[in-house]
Protein backbone atom coordinates (compact mmCIF):
# COMPACT_ATOMS: atom_id res chain seq x y z
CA UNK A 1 88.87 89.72 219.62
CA UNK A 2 86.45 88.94 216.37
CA UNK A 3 85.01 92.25 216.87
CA UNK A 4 88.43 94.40 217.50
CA UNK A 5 89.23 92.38 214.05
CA UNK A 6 86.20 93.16 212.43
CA UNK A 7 86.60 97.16 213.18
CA UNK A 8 90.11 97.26 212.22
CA UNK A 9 89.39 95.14 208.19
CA UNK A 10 86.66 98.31 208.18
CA UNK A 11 89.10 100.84 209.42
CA UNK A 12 91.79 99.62 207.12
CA UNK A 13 89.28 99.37 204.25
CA UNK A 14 87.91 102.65 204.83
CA UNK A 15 91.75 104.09 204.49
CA UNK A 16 92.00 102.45 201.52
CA UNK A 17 88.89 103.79 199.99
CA UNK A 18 90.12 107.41 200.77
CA UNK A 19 93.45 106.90 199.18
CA UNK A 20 91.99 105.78 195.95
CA UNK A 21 89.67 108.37 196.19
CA UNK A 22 92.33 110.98 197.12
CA UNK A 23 94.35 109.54 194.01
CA UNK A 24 91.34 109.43 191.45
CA UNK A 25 90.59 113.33 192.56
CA UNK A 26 94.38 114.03 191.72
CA UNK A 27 94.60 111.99 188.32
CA UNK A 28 91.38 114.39 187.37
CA UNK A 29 92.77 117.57 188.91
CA UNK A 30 96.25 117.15 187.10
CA UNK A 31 94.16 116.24 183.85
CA UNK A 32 91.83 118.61 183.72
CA UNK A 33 94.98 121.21 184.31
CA UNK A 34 96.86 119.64 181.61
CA UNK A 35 93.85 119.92 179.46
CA UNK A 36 93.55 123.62 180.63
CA UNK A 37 97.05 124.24 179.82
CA UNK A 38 96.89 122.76 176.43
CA UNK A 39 93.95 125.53 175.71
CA UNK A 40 95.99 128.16 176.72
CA UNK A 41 99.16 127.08 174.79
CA UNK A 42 96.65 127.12 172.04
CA UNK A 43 95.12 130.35 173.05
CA UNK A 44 98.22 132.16 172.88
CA UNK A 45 99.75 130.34 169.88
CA UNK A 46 96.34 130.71 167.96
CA UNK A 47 95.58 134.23 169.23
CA UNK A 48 99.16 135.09 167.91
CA UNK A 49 98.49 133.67 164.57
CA UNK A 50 95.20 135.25 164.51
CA UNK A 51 96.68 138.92 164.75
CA UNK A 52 97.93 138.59 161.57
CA UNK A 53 94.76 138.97 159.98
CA UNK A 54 93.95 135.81 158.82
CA UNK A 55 90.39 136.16 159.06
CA UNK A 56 89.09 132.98 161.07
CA UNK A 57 86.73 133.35 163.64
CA UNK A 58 87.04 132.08 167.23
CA UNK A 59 83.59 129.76 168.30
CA UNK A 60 82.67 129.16 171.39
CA UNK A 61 81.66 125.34 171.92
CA UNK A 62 78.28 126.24 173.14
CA UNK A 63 77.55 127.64 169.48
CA UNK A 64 79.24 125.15 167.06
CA UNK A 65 76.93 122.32 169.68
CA UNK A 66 73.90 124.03 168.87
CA UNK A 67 74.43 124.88 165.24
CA UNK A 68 75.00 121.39 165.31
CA UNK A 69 72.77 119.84 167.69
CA UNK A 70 75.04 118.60 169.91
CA UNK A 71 77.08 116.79 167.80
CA UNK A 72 74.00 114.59 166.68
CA UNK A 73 74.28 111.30 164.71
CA UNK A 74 72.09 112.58 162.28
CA UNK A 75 74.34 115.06 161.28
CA UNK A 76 77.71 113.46 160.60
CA UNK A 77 79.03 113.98 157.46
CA UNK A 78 81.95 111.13 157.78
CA UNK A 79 84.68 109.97 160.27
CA UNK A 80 88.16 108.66 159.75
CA UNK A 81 91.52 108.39 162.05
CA UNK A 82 91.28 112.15 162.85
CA UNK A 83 87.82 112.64 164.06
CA UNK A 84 84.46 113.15 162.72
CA UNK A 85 82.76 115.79 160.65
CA UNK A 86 79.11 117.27 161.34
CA UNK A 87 77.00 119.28 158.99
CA UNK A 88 76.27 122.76 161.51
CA UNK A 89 73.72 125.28 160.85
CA UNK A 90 74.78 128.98 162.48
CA UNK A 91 71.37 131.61 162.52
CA UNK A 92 72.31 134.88 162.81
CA UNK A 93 70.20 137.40 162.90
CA UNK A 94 67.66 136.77 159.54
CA UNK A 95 70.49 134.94 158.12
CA UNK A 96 71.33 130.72 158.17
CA UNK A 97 74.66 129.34 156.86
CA UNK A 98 75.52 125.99 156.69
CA UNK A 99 79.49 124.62 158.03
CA UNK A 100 81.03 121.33 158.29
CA UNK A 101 82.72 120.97 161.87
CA UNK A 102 85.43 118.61 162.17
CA UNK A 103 85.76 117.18 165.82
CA UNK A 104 89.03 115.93 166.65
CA UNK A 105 89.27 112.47 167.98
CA UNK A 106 90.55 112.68 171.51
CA UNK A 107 92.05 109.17 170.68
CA UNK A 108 94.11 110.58 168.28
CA UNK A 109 97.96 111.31 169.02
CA UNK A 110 98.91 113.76 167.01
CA UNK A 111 95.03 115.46 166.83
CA UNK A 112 96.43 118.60 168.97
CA UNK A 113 99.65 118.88 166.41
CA UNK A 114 97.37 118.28 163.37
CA UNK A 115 94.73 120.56 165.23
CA UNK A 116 97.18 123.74 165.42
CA UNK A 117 98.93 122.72 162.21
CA UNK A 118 95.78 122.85 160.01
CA UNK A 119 94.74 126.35 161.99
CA UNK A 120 97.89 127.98 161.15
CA UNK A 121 98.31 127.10 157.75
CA UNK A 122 94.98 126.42 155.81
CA UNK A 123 94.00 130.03 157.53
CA UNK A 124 96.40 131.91 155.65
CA UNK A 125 95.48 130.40 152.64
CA UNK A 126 93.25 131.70 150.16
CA UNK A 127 92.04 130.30 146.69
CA UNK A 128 89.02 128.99 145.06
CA UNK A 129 90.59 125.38 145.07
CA UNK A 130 91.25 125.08 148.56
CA UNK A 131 88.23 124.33 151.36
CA UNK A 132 87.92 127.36 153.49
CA UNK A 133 88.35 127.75 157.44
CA UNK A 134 85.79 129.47 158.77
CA UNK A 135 87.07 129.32 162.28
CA UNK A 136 88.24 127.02 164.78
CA UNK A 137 87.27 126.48 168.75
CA UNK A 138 89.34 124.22 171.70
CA UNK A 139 87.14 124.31 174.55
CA UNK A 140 86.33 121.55 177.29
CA UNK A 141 88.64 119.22 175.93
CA UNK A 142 87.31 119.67 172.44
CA UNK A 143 89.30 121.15 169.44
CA UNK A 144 87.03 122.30 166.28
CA UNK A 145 87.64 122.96 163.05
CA UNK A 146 84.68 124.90 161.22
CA UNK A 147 84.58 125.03 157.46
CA UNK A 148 82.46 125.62 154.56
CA UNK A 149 80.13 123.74 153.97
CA UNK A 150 80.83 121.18 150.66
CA UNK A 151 77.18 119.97 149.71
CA UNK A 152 78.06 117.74 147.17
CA UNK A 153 80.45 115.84 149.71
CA UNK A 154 83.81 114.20 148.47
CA UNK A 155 84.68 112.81 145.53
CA UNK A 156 85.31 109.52 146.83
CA UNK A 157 81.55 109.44 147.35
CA UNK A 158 80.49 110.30 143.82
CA UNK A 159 83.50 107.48 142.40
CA UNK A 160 83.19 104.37 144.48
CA UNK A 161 80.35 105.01 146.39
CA UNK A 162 77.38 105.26 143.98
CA UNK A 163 76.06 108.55 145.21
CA UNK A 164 76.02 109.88 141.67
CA UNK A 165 77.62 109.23 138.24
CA UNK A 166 79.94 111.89 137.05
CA UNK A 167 79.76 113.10 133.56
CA UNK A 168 83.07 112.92 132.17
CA UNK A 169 83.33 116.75 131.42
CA UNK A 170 83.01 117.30 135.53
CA UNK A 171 85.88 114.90 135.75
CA UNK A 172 87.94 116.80 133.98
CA UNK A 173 87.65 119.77 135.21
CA UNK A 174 87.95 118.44 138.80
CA UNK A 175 90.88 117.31 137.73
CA UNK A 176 92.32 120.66 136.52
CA UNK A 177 90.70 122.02 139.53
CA UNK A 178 92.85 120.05 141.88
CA UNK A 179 96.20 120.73 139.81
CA UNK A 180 95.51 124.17 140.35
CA UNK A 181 95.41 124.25 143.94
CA UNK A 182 98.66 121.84 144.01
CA UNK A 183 100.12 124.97 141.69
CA UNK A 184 99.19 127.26 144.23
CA UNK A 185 100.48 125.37 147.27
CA UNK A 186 103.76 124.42 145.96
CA UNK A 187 104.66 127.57 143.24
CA UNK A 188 102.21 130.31 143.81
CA UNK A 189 101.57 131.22 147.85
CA UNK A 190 104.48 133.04 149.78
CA UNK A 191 105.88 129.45 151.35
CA UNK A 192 105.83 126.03 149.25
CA UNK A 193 103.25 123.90 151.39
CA UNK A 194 103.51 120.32 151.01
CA UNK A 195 100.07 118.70 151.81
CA UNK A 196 101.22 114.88 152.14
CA UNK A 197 97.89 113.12 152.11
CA UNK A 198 96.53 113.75 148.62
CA UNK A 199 93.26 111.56 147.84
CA UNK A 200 90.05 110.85 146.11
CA UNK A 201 88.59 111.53 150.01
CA UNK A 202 90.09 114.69 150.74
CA UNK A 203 88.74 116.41 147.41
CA UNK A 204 85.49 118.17 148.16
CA UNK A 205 83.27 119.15 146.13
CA UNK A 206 80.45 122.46 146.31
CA UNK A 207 77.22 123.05 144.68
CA UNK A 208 78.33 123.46 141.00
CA UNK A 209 80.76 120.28 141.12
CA UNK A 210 83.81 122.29 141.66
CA UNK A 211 86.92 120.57 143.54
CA UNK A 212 88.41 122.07 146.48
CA UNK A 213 91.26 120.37 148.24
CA UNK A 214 90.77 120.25 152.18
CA UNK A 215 92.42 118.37 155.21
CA UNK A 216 95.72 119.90 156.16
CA UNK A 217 96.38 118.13 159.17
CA UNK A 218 99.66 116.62 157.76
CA UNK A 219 100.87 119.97 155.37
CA UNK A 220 104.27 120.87 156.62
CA UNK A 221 105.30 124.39 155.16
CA UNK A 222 108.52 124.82 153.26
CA UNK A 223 110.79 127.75 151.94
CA UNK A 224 110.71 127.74 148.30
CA UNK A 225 114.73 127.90 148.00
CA UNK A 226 115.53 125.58 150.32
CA UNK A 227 113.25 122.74 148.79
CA UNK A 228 113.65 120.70 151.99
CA UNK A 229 111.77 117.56 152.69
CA UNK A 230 109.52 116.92 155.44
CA UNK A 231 110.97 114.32 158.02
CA UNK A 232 108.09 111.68 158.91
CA UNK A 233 106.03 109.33 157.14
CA UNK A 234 102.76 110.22 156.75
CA UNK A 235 99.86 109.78 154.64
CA UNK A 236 97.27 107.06 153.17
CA UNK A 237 98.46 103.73 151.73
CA UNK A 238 97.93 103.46 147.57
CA UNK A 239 98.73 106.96 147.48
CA UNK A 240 102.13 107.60 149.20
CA UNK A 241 105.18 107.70 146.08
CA UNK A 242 107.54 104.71 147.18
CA UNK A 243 110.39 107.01 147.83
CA UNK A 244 108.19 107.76 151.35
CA UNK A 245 107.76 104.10 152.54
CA UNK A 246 111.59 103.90 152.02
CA UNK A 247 113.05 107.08 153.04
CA UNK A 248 109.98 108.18 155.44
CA UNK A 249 110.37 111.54 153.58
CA UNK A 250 107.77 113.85 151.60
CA UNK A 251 108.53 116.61 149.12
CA UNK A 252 106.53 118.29 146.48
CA UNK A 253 107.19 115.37 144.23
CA UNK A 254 105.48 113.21 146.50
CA UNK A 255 102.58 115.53 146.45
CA UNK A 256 102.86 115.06 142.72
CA UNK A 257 102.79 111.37 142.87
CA UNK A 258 99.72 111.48 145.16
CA UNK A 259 98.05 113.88 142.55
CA UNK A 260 98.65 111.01 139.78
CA UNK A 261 97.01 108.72 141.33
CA UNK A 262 93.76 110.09 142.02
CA UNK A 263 93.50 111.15 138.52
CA UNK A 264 94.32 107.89 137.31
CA UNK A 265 91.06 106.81 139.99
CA UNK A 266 89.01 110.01 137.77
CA UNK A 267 89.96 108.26 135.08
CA UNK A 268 89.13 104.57 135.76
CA UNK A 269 86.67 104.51 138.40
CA UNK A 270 88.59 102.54 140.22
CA UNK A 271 90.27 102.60 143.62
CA UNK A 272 94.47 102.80 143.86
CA UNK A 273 94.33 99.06 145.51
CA UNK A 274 91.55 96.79 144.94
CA UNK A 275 92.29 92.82 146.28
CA UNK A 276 89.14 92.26 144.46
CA UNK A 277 90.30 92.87 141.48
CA UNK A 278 92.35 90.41 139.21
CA UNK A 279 95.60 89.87 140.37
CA UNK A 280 97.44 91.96 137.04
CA UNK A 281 95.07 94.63 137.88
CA UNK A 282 94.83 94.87 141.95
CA UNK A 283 97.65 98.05 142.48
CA UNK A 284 96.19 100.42 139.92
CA UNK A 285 99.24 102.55 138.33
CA UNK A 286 100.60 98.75 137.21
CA UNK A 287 97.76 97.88 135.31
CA UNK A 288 97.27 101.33 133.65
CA UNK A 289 100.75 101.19 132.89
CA UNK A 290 100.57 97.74 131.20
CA UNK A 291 97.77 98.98 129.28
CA UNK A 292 99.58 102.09 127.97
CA UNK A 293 102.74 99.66 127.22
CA UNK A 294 100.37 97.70 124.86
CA UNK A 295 98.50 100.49 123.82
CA UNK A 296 95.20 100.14 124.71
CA UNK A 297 95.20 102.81 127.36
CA UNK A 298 91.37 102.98 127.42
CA UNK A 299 90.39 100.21 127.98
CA UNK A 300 91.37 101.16 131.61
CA UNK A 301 88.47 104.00 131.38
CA UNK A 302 85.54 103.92 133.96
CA UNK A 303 83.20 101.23 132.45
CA UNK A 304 80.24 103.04 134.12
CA UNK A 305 80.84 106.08 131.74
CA UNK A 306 79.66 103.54 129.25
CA UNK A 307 82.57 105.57 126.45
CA UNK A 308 80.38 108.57 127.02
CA UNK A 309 83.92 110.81 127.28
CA UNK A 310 86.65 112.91 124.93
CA UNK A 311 89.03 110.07 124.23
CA UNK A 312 91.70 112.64 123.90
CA UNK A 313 91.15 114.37 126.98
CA UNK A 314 90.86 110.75 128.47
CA UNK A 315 94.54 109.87 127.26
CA UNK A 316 95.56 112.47 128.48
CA UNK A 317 94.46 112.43 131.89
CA UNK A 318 95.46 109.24 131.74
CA UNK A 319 99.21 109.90 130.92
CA UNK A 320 99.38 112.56 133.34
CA UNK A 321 98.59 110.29 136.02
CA UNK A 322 101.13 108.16 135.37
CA UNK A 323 103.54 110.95 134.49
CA UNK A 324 102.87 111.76 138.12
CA UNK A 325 103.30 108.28 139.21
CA UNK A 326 106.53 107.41 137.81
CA UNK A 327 108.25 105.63 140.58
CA UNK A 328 111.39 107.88 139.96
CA UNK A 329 110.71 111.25 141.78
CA UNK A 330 113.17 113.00 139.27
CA UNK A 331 110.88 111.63 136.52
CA UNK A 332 108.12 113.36 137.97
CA UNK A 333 106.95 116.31 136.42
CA UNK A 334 106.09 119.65 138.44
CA UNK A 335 102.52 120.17 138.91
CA UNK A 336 102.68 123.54 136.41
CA UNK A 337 103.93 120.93 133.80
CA UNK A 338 101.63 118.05 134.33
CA UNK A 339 99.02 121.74 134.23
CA UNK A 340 100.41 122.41 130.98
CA UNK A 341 99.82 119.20 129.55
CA UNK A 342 96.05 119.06 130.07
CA UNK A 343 95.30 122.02 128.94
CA UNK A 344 97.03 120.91 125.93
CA UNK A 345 99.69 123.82 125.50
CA UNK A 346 102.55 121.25 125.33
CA UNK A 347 102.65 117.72 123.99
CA UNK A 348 102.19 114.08 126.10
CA UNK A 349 105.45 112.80 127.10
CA UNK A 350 106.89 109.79 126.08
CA UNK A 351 106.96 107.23 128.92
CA UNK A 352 108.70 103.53 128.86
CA UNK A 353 106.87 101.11 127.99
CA UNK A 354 107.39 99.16 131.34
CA UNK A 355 107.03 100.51 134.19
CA UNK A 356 110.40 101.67 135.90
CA UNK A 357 111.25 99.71 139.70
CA UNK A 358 113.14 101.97 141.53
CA UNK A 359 115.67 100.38 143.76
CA UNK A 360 117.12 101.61 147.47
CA UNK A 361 119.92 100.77 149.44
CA UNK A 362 117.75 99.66 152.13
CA UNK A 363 114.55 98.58 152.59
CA UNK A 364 111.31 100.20 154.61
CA UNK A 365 111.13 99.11 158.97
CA UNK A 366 107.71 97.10 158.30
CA UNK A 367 106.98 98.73 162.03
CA UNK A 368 107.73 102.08 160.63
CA UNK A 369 104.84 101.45 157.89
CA UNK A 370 101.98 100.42 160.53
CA UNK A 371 102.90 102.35 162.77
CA UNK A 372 103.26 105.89 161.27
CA UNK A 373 100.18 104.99 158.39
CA UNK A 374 97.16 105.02 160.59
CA UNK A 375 95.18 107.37 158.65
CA UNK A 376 94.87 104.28 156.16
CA UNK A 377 91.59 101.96 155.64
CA UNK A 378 93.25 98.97 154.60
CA UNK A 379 93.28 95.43 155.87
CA UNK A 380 96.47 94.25 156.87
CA UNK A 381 96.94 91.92 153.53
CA UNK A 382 97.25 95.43 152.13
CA UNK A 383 100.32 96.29 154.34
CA UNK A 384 101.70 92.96 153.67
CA UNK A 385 101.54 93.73 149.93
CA UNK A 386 102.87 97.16 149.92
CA UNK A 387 105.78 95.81 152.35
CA UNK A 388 106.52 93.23 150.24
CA UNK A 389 106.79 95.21 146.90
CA UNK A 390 109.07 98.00 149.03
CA UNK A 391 111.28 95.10 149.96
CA UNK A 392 111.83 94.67 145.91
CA UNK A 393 113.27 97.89 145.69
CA UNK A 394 116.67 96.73 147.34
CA UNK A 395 119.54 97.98 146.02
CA UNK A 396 122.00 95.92 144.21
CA UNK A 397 125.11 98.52 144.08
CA UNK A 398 125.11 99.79 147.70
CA UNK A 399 123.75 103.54 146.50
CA UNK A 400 121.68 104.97 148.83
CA UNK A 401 120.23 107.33 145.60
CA UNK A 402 117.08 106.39 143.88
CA UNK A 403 117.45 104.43 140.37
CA UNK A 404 115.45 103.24 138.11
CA UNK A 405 115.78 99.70 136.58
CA UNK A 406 113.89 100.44 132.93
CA UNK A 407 116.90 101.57 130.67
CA UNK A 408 114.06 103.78 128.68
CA UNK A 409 113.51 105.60 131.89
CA UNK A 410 114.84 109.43 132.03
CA UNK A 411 114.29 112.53 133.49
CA UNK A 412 110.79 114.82 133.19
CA UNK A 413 112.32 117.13 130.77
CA UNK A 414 113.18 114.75 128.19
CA UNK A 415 110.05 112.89 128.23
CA UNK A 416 107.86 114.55 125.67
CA UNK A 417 107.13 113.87 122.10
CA UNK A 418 108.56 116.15 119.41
């Protein structure tokens, strides 16, 4: 009886084995076709794209893992929400060029919508301001972005990181450098593109210093008459425009307001939010605004430039940024404006001496902040901050329109001196 018992546990066991084997083989066999289908959704949607003469080229992943030998620690650039980036060295023939290949994170939800968004836009796109696609490759699971190579890395790098001090005369031009590709993007190319995560991080720079925007993973294209917003929340916390935490909406303006903001960090050296900082001086655009209140705008320039700068060109980078900044989006001035005003062909506006609080109807879903800004690197305290000055700008008079609570506030066109 033991031993009939003993046969029919192994038996029983043995069933057991094969139906989680049977179901493991399945769970592969229906990912590995989903994965397969994915490429050829791709395939056809990129091949489609592609016809049009864009000018990318299609890598295999056999070449973009030997250019960058296998995907080797030692040649990572960086690594954020979306994936890493490797520095990739293609030989052909007597010839070597370096790339930057940008590996999607497979953890990453929306890496095959950012994947084919960036692909379809960035590839059509084509000025000196703007990082170039080289080509692109979704193979084995994998989807790869190839670019040019930016040797002098991001400007994050050179501003917080120590890598190098930069003189104030590549600041400004950096700065300018960046307007003009915002000009391009939202006045100058066939469709209004609206970019929607704008920052220190995602402005490369080449050999010679100059700035070229990159990462369009989150651009969302728009028809120029229409003006429409985009309808999600994206982006990086200290550099979203409040109107998006409330309304979970980005425009141009937003753009605009993300612009601001990193040149107010050209300017000052200093991060958008700091919780090291004093507490009058932790969210960046407050303090420089306080400062320009009382009028001593620069002293809120980048101590390690030791006052080695144009003070005039520094005033008015500064003032641009917080042109940009204003909390109310219809005090915002176009990029081609904000343009106009550092290269000194019109005069500085005139801003109020407080800075404005725009007030809503309703306030932000704190689970719609955490949960749609993942591409941030802040602690939670951060969130907690940002949530709790959102929650301020609750609307006394039931108006679901955006207000601003300085009476010297007014719109961009009336803001300059005479």
């Amino acid at each position: 009886m033991k031993t009939g018992k003993f046969v029919g546990l192994i038996v029983a066991l043995s069933v057991v084995i094969f139906l989680l084997a049977l179901l493991g083989y399945s769970i592969r066999k229906g990912r590995n076709k989903g994965d397969k289908s994915v490429e050829l959704q791709l395939d056809m949607s990129m091949d489609s794209e592609f016809e049009k003469g864009c000018g990318a080229k299609k890598f295999s992943y056999n070449e973009l893992s030997k250019a960058t030998n296998n995907f080797a620690v030692g040649e990572k650039l960086g690594e954020g929400g979306f994936g890493s980036v490797f520095r990739g060295c293609l030989r052909e023939t007597n010839n070597s060029c370096y790339i930057a290949v940008k590996r999607v994170s497979r953890e990453s939800k929306q890496g095959v919508k950012e994947y084919a968004s960036e692909v379809k836009i960035i590839s059509q796109l084509r000025h000196r301001n703007l990082v170039q696609l080289i080509g692109w490759c979704h193979e084995k699971g994998e989807l790869l972005l190839v670019y040019e190579f930016m040797p002098n890395g991001s400007l994050d790098s050179h501003l917080f990181k120590e890598r190098s001090l930069l003189s104030w005369v590549a600041r400004y031009k950096i700065a300018r450098d960046l307007a003009s590709a915002l000009l391009y993007l939202h006045e100058e190319w066939e469709q209004c593109v609206v970019h929607r995560d704008i920052k220190s991080s995602n402005v490369m720079l080449d050999s010679n210093f100059n700035a070229k925007l990159g990462d369009f993973g989150l651009a969302r294209l728009v028809d120029h008459e229409k003006g429409a917003q985009t309808t999600l929340l994206a982006g990086t916390m200290g550099y979203m425009a409040p109107e998006c935490a409330t309304t979970g909406k980005a425009s141009k303006e937003s753009d605009v307001y993300s612009f601001g903001i990193v040149a107010l960090e050209i300017a000052c050296g200093r991060k958008p939010i700091d919780l090291k900082a004093e507490e009058n001086q932790i969210i960046l655009v407050q303090w420089i605004w306080e400062l320009y209140g009382t009028g001593s705008l620069l002293e809120g320039a980048d101590p390690k430039l030791q006052a080695d700068f144009d003070e005039e060109q520094m005033e008015h980078l500064m003032i641009v940024g917080l042109w940009c900044a204003h909390p109310d989006s219809s005090c915002r001035p176009s990029i081609r404006q904000a343009i106009h005003v550092l290269n000194f062909e019109i005069p500085l506006p005139i801003l109020p001496s407080k800075m404005p609080i725009p007030t809503y109807s309703s306030t932000p879903e704190i689970g719609v902040l955490n949960s749609s800004l993942s591409r941030s690197h802040y602690d939670n305290n951060v969130y907690e901050s940002i949530a709790l000055q959102s929650s301020n700008y609750s609307s006394n008079t039931g108006s679901s329109r955006l207000t601003a609570s300085s009476k010297s506030a007014s719109s961009s066109a009336s803001l300059f001196h005479t």
